[in-house]
PDB file of N, CA and C in Angstrom:
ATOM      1  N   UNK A   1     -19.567   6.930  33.940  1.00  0.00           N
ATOM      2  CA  UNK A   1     -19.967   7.066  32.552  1.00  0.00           C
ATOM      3  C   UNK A   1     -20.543   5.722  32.096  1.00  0.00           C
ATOM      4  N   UNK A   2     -21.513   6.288  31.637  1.00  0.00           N
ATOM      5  CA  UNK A   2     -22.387   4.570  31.076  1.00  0.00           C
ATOM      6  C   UNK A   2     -21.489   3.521  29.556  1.00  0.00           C
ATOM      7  N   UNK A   3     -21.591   2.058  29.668  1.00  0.00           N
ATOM      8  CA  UNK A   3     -21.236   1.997  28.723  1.00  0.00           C
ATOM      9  C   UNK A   3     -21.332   2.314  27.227  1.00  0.00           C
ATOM     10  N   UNK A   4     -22.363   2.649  26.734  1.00  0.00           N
ATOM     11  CA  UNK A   4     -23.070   3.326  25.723  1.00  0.00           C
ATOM     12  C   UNK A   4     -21.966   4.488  25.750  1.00  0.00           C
ATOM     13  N   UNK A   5     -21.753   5.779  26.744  1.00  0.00           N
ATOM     14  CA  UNK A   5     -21.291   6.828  26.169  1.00  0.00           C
ATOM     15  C   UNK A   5     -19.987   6.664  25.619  1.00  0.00           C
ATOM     16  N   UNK A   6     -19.876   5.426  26.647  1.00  0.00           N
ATOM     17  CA  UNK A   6     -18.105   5.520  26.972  1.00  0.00           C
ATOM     18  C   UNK A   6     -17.275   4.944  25.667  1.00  0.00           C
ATOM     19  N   UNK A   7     -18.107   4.150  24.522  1.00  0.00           N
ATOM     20  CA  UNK A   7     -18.131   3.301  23.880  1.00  0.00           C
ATOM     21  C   UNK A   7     -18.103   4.955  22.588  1.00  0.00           C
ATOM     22  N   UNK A   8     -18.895   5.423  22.719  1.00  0.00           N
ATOM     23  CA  UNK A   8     -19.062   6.494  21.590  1.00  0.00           C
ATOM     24  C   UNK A   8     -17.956   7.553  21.834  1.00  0.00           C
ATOM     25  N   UNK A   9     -17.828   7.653  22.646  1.00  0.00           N
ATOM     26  CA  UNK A   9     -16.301   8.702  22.964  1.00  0.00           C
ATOM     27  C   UNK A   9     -15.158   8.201  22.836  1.00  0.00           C
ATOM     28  N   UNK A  10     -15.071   7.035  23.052  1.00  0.00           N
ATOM     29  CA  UNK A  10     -13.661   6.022  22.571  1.00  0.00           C
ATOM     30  C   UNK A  10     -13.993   5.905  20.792  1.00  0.00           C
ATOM     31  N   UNK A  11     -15.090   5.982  20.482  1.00  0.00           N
ATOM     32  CA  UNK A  11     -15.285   6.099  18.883  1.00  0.00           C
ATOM     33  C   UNK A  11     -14.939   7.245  18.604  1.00  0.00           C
ATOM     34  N   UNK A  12     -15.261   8.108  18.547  1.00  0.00           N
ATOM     35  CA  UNK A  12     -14.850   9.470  18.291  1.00  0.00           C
ATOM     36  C   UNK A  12     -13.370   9.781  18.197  1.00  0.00           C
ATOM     37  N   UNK A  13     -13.072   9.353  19.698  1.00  0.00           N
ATOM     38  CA  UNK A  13     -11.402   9.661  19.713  1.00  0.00           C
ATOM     39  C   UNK A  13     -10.437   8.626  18.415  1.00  0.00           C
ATOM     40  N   UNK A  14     -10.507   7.392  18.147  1.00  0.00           N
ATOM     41  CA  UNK A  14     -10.384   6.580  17.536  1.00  0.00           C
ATOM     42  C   UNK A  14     -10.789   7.016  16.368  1.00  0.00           C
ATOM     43  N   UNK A  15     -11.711   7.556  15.745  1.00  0.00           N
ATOM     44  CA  UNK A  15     -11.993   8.652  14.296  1.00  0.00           C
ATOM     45  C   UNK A  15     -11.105   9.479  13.825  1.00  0.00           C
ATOM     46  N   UNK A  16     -11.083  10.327  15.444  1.00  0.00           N
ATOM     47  CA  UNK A  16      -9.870  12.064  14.893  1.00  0.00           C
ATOM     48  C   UNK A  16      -8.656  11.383  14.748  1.00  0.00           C
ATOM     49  N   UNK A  17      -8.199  10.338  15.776  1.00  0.00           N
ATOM     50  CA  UNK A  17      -6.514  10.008  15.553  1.00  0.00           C
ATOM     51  C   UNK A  17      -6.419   9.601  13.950  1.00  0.00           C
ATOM     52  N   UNK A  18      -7.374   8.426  13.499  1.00  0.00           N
ATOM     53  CA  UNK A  18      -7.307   8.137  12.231  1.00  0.00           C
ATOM     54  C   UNK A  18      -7.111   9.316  11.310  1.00  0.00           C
ATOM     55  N   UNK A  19      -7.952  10.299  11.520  1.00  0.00           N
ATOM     56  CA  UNK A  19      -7.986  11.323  10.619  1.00  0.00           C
ATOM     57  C   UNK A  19      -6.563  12.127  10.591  1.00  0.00           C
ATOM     58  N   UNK A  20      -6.603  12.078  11.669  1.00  0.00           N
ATOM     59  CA  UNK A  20      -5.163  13.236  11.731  1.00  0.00           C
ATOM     60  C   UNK A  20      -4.020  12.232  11.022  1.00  0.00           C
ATOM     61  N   UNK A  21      -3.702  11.008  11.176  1.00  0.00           N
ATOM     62  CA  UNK A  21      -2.790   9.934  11.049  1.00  0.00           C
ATOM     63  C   UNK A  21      -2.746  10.131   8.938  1.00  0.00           C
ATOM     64  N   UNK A  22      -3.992  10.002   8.594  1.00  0.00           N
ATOM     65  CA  UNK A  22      -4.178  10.063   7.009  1.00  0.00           C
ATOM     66  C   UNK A  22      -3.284  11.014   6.720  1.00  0.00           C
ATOM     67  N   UNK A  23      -3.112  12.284   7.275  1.00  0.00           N
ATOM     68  CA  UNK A  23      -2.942  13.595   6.823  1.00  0.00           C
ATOM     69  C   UNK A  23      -0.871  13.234   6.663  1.00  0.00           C
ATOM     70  N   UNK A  24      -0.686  12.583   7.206  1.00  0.00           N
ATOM     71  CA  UNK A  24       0.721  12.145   7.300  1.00  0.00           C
ATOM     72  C   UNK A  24       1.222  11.168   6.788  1.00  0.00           C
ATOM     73  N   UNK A  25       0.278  10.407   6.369  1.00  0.00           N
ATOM     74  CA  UNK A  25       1.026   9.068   5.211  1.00  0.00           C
ATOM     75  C   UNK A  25       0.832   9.604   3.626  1.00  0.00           C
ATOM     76  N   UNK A  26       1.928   9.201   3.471  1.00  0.00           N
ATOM     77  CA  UNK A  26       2.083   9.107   1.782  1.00  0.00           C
ATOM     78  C   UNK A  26       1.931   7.725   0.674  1.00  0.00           C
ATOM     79  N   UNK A  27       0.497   8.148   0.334  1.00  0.00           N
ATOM     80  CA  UNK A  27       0.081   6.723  -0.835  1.00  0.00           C
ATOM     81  C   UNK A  27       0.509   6.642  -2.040  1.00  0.00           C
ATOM     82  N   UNK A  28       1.614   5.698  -2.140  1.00  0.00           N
ATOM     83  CA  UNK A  28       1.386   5.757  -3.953  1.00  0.00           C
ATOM     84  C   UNK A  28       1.574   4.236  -4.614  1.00  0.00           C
ATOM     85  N   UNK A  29       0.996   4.247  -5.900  1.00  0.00           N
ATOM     86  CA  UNK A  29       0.537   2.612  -6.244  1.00  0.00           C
ATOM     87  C   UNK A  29       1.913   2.009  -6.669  1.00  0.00           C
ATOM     88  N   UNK A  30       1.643   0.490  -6.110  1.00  0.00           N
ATOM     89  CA  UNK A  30       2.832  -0.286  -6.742  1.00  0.00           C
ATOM     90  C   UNK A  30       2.773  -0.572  -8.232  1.00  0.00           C
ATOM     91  N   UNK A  31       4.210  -0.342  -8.689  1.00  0.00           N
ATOM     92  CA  UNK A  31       4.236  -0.677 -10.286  1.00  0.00           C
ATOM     93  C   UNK A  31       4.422  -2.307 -10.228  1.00  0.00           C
ATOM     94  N   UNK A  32       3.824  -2.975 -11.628  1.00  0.00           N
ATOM     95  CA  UNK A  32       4.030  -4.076 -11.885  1.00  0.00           C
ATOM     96  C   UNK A  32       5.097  -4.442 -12.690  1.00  0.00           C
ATOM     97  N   UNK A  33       6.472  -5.007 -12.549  1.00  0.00           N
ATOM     98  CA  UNK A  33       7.082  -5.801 -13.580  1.00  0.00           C
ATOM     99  C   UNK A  33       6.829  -7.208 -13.896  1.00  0.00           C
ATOM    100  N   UNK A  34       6.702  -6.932 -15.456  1.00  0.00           N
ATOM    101  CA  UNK A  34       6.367  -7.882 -16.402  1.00  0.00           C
ATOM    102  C   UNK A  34       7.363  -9.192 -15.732  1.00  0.00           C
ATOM    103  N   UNK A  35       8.734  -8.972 -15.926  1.00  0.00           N
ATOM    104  CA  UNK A  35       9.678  -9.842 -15.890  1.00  0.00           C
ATOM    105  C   UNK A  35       9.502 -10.514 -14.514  1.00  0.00           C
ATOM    106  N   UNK A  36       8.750  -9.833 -13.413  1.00  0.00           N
ATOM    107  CA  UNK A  36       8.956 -10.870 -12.119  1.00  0.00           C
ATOM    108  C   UNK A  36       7.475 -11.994 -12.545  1.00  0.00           C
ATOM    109  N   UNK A  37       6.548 -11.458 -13.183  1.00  0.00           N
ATOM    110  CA  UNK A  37       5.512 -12.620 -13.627  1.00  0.00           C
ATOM    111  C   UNK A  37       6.386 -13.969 -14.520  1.00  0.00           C
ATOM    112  N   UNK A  38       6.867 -13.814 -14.807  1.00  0.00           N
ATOM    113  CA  UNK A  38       7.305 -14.615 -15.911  1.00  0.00           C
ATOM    114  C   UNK A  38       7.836 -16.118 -15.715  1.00  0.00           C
ATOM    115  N   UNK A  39       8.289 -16.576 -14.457  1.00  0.00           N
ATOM    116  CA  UNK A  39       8.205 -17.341 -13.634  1.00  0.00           C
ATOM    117  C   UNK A  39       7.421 -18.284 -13.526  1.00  0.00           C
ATOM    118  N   UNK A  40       6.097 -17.208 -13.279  1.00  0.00           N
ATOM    119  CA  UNK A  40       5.298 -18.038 -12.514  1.00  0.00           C
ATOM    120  C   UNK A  40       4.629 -19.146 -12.700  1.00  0.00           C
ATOM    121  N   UNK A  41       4.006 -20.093 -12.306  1.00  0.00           N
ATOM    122  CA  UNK A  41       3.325 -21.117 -13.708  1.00  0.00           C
ATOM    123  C   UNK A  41       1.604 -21.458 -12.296  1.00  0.00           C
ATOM    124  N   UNK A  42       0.700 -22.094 -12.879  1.00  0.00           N
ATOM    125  CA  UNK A  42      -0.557 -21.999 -12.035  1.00  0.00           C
ATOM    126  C   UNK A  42      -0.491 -22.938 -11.397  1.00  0.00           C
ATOM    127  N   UNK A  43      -0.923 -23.398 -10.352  1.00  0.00           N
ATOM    128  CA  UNK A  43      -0.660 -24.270  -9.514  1.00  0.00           C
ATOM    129  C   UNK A  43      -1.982 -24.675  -8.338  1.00  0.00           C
ATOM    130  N   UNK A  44      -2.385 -25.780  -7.958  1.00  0.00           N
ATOM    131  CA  UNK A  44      -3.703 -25.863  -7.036  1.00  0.00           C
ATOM    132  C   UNK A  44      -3.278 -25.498  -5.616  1.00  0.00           C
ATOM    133  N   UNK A  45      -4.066 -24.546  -4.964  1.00  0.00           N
ATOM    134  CA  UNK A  45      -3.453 -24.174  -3.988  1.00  0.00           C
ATOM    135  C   UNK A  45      -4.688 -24.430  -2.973  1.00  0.00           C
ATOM    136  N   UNK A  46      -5.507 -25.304  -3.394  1.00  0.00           N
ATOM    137  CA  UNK A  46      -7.006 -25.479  -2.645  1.00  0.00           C
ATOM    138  C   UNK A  46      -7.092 -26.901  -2.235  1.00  0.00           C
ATOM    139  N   UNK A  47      -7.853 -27.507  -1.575  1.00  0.00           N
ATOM    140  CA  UNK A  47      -8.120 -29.114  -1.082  1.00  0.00           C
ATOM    141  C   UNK A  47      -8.100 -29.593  -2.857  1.00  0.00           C
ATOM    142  N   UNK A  48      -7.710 -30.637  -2.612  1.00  0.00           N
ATOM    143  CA  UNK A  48      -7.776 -31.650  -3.779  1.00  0.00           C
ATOM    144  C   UNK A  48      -9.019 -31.737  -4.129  1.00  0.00           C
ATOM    145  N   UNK A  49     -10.218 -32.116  -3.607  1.00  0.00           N
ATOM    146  CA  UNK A  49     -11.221 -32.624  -4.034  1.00  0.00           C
ATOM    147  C   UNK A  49     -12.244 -31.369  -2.858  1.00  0.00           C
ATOM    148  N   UNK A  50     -13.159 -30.483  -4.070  1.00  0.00           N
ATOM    149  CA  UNK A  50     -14.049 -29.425  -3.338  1.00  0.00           C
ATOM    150  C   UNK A  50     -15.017 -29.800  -3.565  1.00  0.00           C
ATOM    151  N   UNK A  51     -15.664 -31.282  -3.905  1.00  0.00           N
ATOM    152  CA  UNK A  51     -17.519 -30.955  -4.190  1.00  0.00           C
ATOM    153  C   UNK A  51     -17.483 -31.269  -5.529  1.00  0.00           C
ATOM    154  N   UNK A  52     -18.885 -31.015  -5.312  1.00  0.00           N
ATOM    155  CA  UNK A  52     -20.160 -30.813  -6.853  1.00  0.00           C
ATOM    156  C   UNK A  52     -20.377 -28.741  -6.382  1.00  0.00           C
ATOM    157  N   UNK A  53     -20.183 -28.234  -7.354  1.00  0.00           N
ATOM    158  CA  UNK A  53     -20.803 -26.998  -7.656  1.00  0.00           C
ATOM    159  C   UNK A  53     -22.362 -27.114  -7.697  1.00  0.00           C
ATOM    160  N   UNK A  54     -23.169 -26.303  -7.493  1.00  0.00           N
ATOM    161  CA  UNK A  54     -24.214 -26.621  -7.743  1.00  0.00           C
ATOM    162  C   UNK A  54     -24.763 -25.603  -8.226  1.00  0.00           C
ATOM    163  N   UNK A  55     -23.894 -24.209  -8.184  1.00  0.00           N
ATOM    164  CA  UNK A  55     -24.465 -22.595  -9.062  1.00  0.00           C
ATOM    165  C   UNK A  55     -23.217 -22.342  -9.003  1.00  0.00           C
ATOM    166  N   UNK A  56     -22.905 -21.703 -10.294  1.00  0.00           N
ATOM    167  CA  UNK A  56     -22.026 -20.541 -11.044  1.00  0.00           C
ATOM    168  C   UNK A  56     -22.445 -19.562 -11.617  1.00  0.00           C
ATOM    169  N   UNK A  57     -21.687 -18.062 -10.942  1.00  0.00           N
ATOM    170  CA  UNK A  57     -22.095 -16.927 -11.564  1.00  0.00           C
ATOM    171  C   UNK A  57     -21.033 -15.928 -11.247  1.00  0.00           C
ATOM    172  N   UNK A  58     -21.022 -14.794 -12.529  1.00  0.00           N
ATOM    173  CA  UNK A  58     -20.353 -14.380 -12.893  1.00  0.00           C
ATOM    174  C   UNK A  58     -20.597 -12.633 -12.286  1.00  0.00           C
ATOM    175  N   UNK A  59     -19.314 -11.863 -12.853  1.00  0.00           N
ATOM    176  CA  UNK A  59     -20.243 -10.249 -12.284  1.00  0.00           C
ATOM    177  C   UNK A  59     -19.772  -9.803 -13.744  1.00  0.00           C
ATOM    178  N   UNK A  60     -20.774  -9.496 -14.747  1.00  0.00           N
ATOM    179  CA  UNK A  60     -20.709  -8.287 -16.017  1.00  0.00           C
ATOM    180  C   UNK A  60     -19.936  -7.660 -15.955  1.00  0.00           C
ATOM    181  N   UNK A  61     -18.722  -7.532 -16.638  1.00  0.00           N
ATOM    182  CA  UNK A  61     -18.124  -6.282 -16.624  1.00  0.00           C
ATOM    183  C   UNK A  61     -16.803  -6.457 -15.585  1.00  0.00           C
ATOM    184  N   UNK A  62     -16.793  -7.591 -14.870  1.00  0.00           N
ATOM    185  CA  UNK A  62     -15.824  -8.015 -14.170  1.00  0.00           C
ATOM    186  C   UNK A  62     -14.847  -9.024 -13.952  1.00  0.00           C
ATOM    187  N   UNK A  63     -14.247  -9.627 -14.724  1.00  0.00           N
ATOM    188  CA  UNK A  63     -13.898 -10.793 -15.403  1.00  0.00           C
ATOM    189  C   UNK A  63     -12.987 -11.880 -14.276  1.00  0.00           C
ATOM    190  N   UNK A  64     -12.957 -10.865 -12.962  1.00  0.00           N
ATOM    191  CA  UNK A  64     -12.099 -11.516 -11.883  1.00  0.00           C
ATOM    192  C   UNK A  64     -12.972 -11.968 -10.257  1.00  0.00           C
ATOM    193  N   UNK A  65     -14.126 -11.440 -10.980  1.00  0.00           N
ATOM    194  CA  UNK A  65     -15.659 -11.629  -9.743  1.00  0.00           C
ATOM    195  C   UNK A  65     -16.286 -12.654 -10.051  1.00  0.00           C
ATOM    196  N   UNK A  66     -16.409 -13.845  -9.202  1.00  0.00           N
ATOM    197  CA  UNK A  66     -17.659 -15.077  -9.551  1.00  0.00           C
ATOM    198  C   UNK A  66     -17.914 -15.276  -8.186  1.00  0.00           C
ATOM    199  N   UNK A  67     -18.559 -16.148  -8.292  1.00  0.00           N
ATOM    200  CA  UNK A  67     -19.564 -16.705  -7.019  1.00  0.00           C
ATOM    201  C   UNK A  67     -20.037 -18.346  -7.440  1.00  0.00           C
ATOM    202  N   UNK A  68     -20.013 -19.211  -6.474  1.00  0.00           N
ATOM    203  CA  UNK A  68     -20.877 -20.560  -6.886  1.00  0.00           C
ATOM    204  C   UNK A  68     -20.993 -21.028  -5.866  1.00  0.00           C
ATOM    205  N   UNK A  69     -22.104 -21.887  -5.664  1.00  0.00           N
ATOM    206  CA  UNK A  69     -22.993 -22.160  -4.676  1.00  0.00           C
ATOM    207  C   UNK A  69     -22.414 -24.078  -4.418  1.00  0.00           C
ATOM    208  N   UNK A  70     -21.698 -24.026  -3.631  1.00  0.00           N
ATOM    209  CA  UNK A  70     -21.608 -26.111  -3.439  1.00  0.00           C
ATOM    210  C   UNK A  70     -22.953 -26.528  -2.302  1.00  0.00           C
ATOM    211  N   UNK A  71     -22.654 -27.624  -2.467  1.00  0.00           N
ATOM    212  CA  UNK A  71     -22.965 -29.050  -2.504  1.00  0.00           C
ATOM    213  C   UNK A  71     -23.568 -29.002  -0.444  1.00  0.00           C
ATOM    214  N   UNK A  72     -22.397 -28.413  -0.116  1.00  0.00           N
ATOM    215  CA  UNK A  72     -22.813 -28.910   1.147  1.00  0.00           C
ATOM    216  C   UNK A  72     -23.547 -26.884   1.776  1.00  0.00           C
ATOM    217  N   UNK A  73     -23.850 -26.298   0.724  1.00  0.00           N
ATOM    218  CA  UNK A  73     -24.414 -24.521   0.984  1.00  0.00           C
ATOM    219  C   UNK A  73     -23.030 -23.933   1.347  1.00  0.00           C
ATOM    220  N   UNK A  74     -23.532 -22.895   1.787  1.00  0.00           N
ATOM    221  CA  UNK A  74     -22.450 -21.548   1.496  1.00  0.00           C
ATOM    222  C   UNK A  74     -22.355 -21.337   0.171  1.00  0.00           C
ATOM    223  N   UNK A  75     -21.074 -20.245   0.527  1.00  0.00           N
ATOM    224  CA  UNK A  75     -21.097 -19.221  -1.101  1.00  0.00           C
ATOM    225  C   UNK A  75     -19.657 -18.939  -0.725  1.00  0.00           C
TER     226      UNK A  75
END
């Protein structure tokens, strides 16, 4: 069997198990308590010193999405 097929049939099989696997877990969302926030206080959890920024931007409508462009590129 060529690698190409062999690669798409190991995909496939790897699809149905997933699928069948969904059908058997049970999702449900975690609740938040107020009282375990209350604690907490903000804290730098990044290198001391990151740069010059050189772009900041935001996403409309999303108040927890930004993006900014440093000093040495990347995003």
């Amino acid at each position: 069997m060529s690698g190409q097929r062999r690669f798409a049939v190991y995909s496939a099989l790897l699809v149905a198990a997933s699928l069948v696997g969904l059908g058997q877990v049970s999702l449900h969302a975690q609740t938040l308590d107020d009282k375990a926030l209350k604690g907490m206080k903000w804290r730098q959890i990044g290198p001391f010193r990151g740069g010059r920024a050189l772009a900041v931007t935001g996403v409309a409508g999303d108040p927890e999405t930004y993006y900014f462009g440093a000093v040495a590129g990347g995003v």
